[in-house]
PDB file of N, CA and C in Angstrom:
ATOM      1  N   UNK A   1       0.848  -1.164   0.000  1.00  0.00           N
ATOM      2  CA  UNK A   1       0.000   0.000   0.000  1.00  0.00           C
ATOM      3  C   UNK A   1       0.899   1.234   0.000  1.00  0.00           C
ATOM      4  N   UNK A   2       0.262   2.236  -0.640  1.00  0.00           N
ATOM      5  CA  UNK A   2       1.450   3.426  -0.946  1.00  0.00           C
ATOM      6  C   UNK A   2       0.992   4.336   0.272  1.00  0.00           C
ATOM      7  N   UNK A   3       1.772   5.099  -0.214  1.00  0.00           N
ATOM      8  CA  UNK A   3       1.340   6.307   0.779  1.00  0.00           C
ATOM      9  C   UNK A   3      -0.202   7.477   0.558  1.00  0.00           C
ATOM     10  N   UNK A   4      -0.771   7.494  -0.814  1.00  0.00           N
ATOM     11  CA  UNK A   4      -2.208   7.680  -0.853  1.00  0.00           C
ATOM     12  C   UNK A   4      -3.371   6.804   0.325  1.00  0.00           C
ATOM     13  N   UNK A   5      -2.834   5.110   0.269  1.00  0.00           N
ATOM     14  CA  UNK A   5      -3.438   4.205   0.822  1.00  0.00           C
ATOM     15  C   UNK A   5      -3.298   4.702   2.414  1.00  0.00           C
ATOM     16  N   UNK A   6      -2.257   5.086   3.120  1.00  0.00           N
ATOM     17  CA  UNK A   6      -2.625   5.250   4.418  1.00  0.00           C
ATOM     18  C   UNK A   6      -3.117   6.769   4.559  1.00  0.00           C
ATOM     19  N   UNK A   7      -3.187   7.222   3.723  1.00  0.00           N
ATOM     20  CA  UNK A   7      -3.704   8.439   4.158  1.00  0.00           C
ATOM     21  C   UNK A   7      -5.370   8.337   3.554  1.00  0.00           C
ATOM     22  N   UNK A   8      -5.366   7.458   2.954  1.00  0.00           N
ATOM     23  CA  UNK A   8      -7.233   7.695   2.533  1.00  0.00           C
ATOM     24  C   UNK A   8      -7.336   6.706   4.428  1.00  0.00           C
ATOM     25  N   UNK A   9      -7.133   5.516   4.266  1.00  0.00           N
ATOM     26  CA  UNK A   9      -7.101   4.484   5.422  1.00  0.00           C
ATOM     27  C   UNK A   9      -7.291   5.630   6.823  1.00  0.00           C
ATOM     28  N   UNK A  10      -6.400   6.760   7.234  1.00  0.00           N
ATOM     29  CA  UNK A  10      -6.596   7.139   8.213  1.00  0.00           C
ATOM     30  C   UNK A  10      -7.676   8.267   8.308  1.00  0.00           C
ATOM     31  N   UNK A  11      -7.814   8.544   6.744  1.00  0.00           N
ATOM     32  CA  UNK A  11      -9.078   9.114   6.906  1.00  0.00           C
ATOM     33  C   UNK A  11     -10.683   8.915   7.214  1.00  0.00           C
ATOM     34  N   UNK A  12     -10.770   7.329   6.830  1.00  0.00           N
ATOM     35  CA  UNK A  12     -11.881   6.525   6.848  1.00  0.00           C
ATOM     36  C   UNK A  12     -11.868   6.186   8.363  1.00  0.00           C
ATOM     37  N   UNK A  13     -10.958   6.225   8.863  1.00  0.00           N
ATOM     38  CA  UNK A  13     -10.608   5.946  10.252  1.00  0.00           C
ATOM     39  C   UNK A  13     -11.095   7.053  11.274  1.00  0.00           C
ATOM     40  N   UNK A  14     -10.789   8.129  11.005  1.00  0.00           N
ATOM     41  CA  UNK A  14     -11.493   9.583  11.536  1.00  0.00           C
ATOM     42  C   UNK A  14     -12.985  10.026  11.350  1.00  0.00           C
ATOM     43  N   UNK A  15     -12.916   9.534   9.819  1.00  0.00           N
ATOM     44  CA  UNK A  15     -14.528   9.549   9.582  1.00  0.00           C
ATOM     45  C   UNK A  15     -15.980   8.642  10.520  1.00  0.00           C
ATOM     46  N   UNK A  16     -15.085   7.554  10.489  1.00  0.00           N
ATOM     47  CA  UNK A  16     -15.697   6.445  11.322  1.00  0.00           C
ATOM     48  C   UNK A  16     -15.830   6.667  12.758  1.00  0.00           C
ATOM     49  N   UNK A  17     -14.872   7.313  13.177  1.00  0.00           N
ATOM     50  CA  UNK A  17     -14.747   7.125  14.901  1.00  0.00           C
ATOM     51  C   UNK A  17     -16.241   8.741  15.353  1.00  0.00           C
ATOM     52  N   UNK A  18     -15.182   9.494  13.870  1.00  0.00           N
ATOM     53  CA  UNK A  18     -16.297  10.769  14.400  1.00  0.00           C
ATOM     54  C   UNK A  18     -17.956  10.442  14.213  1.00  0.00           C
ATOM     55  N   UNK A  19     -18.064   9.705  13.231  1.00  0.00           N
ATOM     56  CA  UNK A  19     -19.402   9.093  13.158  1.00  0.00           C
ATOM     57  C   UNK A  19     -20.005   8.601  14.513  1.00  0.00           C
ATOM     58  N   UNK A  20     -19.613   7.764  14.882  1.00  0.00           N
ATOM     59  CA  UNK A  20     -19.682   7.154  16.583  1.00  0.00           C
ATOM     60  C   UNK A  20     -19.846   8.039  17.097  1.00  0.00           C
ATOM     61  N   UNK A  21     -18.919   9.214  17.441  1.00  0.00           N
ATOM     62  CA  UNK A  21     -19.215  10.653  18.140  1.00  0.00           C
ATOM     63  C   UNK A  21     -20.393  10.826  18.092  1.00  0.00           C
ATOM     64  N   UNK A  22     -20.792  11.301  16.951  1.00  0.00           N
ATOM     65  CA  UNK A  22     -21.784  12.066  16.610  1.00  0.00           C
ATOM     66  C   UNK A  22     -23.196  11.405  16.979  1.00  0.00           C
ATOM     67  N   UNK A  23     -23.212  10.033  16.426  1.00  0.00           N
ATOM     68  CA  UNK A  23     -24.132   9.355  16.828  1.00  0.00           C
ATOM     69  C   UNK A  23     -24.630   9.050  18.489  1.00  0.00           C
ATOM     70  N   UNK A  24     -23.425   8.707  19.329  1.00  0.00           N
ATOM     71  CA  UNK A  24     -23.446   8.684  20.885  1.00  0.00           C
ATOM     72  C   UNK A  24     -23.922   9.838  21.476  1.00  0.00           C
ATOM     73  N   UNK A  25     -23.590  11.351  20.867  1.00  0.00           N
ATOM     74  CA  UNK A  25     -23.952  12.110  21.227  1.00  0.00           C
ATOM     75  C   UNK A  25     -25.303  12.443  20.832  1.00  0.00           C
ATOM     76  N   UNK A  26     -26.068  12.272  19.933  1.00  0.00           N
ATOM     77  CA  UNK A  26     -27.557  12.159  19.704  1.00  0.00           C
ATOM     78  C   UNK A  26     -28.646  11.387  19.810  1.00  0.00           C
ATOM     79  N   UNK A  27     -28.008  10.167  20.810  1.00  0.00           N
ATOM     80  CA  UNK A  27     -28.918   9.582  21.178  1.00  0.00           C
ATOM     81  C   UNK A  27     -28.634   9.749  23.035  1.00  0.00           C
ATOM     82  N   UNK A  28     -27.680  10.971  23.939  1.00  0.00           N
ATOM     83  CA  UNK A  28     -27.450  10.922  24.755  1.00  0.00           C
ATOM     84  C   UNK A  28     -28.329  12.280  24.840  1.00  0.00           C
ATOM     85  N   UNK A  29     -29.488  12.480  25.502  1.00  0.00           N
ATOM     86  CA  UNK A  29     -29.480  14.432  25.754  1.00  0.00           C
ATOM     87  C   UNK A  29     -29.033  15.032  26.349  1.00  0.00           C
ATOM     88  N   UNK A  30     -28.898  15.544  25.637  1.00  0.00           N
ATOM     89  CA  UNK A  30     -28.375  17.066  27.055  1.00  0.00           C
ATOM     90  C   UNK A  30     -28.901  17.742  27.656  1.00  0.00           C
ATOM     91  N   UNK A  31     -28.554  18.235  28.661  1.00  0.00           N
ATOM     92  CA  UNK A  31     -29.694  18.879  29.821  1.00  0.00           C
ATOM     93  C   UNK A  31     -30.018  20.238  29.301  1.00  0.00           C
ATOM     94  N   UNK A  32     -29.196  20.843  28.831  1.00  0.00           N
ATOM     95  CA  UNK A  32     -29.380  22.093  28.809  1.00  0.00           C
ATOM     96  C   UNK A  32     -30.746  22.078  27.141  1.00  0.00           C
ATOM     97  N   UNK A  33     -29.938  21.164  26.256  1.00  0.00           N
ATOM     98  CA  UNK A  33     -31.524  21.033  25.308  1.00  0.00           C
ATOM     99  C   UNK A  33     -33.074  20.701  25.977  1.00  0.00           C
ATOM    100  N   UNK A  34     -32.618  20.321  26.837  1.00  0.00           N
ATOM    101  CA  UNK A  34     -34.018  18.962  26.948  1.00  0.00           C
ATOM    102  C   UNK A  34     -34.797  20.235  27.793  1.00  0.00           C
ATOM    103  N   UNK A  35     -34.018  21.255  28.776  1.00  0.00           N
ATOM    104  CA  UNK A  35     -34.585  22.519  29.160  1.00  0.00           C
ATOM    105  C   UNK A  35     -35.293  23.189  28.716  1.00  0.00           C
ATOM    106  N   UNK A  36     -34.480  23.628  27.455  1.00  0.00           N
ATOM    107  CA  UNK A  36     -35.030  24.836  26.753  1.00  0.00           C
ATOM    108  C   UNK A  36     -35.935  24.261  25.888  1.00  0.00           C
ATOM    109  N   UNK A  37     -35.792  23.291  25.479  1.00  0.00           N
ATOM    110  CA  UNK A  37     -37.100  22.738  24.847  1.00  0.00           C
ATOM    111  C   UNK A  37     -38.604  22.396  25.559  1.00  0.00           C
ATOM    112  N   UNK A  38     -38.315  22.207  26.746  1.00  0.00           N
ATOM    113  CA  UNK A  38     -39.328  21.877  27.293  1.00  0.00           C
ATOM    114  C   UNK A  38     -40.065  23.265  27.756  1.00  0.00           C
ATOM    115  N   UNK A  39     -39.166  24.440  27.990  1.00  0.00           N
ATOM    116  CA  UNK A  39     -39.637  25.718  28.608  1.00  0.00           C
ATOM    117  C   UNK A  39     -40.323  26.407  27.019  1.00  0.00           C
ATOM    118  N   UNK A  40     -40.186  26.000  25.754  1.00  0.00           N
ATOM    119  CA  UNK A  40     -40.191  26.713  24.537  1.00  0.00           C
ATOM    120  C   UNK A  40     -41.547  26.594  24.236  1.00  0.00           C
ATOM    121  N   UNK A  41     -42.295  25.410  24.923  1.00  0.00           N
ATOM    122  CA  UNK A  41     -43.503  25.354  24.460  1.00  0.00           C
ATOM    123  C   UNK A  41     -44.513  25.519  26.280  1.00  0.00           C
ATOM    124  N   UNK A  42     -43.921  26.469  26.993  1.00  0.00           N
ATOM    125  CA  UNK A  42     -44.493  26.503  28.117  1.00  0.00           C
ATOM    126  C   UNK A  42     -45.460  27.359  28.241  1.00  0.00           C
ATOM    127  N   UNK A  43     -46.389  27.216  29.281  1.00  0.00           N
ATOM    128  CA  UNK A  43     -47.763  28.641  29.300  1.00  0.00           C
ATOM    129  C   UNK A  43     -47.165  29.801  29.824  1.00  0.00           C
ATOM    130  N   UNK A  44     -47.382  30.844  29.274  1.00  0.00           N
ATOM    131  CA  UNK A  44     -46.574  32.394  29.433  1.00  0.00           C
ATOM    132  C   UNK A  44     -47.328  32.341  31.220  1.00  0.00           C
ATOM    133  N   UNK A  45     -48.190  31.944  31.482  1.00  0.00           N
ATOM    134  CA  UNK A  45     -48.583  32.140  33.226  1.00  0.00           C
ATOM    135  C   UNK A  45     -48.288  31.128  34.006  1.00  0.00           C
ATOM    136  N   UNK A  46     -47.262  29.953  33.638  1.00  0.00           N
ATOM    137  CA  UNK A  46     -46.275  29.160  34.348  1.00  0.00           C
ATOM    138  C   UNK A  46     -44.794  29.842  34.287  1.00  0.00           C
ATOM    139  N   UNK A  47     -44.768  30.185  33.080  1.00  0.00           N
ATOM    140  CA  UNK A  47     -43.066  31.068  33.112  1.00  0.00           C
ATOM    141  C   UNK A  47     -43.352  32.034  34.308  1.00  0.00           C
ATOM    142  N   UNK A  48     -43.963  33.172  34.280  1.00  0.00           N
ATOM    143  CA  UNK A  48     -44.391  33.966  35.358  1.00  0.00           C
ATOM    144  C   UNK A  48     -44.712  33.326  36.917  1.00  0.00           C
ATOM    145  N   UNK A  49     -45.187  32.498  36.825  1.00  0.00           N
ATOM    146  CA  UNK A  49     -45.399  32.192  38.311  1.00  0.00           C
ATOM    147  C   UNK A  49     -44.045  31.266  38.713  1.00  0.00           C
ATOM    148  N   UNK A  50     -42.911  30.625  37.941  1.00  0.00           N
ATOM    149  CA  UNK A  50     -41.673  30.156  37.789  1.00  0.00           C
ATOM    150  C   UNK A  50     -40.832  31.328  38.385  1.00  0.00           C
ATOM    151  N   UNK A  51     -40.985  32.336  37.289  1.00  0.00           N
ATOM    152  CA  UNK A  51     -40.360  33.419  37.775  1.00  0.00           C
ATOM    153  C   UNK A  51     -40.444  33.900  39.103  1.00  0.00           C
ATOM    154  N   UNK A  52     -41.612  34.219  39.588  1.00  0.00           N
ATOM    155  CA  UNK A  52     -42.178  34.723  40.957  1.00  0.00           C
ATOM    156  C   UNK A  52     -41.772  33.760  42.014  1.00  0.00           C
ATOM    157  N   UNK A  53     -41.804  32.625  41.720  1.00  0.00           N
ATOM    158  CA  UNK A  53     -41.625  31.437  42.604  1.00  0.00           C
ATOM    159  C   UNK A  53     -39.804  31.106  43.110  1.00  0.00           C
ATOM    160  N   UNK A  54     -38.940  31.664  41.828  1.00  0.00           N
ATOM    161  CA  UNK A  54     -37.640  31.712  42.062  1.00  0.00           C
ATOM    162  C   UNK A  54     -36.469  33.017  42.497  1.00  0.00           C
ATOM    163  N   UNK A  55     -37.976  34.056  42.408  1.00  0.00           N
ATOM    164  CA  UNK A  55     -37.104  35.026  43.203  1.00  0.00           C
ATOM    165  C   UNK A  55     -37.008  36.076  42.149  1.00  0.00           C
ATOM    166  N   UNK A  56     -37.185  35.685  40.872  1.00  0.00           N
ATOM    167  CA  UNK A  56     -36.830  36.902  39.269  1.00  0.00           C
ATOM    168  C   UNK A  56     -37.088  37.945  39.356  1.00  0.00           C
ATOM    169  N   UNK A  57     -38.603  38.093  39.793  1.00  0.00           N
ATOM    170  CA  UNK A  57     -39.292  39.360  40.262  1.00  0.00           C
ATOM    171  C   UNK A  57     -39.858  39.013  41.165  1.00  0.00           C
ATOM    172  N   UNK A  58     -40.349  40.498  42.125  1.00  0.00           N
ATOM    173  CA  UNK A  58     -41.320  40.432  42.940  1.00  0.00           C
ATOM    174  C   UNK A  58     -42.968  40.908  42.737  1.00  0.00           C
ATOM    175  N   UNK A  59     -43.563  40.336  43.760  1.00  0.00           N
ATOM    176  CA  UNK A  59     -45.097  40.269  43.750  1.00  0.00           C
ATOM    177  C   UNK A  59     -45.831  41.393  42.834  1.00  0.00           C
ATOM    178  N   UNK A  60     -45.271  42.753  43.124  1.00  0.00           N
ATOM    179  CA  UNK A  60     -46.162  43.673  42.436  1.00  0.00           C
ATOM    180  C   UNK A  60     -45.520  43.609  40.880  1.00  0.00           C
ATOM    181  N   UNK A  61     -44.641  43.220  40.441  1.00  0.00           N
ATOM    182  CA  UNK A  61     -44.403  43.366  39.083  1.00  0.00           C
ATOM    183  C   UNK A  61     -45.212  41.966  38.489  1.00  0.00           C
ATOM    184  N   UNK A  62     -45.273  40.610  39.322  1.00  0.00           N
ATOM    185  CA  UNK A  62     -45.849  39.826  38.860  1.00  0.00           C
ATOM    186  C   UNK A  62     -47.563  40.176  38.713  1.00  0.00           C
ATOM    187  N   UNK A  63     -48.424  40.828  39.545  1.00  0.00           N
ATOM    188  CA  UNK A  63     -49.320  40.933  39.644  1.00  0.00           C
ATOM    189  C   UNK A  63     -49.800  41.669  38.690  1.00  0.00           C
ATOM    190  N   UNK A  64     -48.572  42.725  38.240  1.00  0.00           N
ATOM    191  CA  UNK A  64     -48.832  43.981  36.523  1.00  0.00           C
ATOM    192  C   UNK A  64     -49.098  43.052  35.639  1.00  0.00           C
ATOM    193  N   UNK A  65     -47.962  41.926  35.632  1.00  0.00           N
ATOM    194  CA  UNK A  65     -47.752  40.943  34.362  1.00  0.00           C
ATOM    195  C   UNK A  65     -48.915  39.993  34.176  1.00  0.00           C
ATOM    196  N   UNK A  66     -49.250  39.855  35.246  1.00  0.00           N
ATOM    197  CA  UNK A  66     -50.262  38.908  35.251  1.00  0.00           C
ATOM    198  C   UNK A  66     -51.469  39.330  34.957  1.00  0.00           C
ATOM    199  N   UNK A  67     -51.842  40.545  34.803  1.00  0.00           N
ATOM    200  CA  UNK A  67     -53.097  41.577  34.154  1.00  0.00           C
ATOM    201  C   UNK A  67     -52.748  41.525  33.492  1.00  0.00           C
ATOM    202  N   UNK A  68     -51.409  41.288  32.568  1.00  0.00           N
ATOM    203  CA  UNK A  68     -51.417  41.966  31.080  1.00  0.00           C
ATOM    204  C   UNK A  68     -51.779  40.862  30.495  1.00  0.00           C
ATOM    205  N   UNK A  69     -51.113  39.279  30.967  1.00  0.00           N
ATOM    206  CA  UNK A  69     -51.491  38.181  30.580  1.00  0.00           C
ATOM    207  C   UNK A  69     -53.067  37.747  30.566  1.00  0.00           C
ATOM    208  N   UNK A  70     -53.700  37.913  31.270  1.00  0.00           N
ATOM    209  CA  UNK A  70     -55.325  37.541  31.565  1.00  0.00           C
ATOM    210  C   UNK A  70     -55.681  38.521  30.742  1.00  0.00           C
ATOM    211  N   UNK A  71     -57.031  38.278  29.514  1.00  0.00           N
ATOM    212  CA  UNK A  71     -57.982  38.732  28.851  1.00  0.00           C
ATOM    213  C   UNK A  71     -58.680  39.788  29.690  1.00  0.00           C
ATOM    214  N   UNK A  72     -58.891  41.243  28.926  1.00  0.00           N
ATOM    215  CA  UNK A  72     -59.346  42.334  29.634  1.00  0.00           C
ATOM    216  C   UNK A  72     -61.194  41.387  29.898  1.00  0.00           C
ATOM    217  N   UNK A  73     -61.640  42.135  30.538  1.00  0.00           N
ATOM    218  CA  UNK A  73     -63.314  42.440  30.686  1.00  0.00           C
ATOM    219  C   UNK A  73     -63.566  43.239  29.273  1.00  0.00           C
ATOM    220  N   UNK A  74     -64.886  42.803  29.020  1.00  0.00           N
ATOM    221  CA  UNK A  74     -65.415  43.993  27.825  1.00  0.00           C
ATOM    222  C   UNK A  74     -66.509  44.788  29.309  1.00  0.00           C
ATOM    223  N   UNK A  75     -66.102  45.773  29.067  1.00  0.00           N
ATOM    224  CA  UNK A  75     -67.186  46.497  29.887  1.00  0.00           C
ATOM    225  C   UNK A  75     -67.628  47.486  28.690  1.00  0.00           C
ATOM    226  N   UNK A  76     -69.411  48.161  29.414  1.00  0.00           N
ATOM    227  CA  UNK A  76     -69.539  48.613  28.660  1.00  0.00           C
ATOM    228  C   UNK A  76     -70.658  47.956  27.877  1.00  0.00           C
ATOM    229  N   UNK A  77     -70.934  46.778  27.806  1.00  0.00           N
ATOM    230  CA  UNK A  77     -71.397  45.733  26.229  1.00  0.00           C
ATOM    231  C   UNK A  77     -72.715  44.825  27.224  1.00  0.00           C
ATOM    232  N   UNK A  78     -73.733  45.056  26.541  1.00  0.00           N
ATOM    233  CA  UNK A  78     -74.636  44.455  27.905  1.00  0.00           C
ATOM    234  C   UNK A  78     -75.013  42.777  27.294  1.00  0.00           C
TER     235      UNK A  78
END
């Protein structure tokens, strides 16, 4: 084998191992995905009460947010 031969050879060799990589790593999750994915499809009045619950903000800014979130009243409309 010439010297083309070990250099394709150690390339198929890199290709292969990184394959394995790649694969081990996509069937392993990661925390930090499995997070943000799970928070991406969350109710905007669980993020808020998350928030409130961990300290982010306090009560009166949650209580603004939380009016803005809840549907006004129609007043006015009999």
């Amino acid at each position: 084998m010439g010297a083309a031969g070990w250099v394709a050879m150690a390339l198929l060799w890199i290709a292969f191992l990184a394959a394995i990589v790649w694969f081990i790593a996509r069937l392993t999750p990661s925390r930090a995905s499995d997070d943000q994915g799970s928070r991406r499809h969350e109710d905007p009045r669980r993020i808020l009460d998350r928030r409130l619950a961990g300290g982010e903000i306090d009560v009166p800014t949650y209580e603004q947010l939380r009016a803005k979130l809840d549907p006004r009243p129609l007043t006015g409309r009999g």
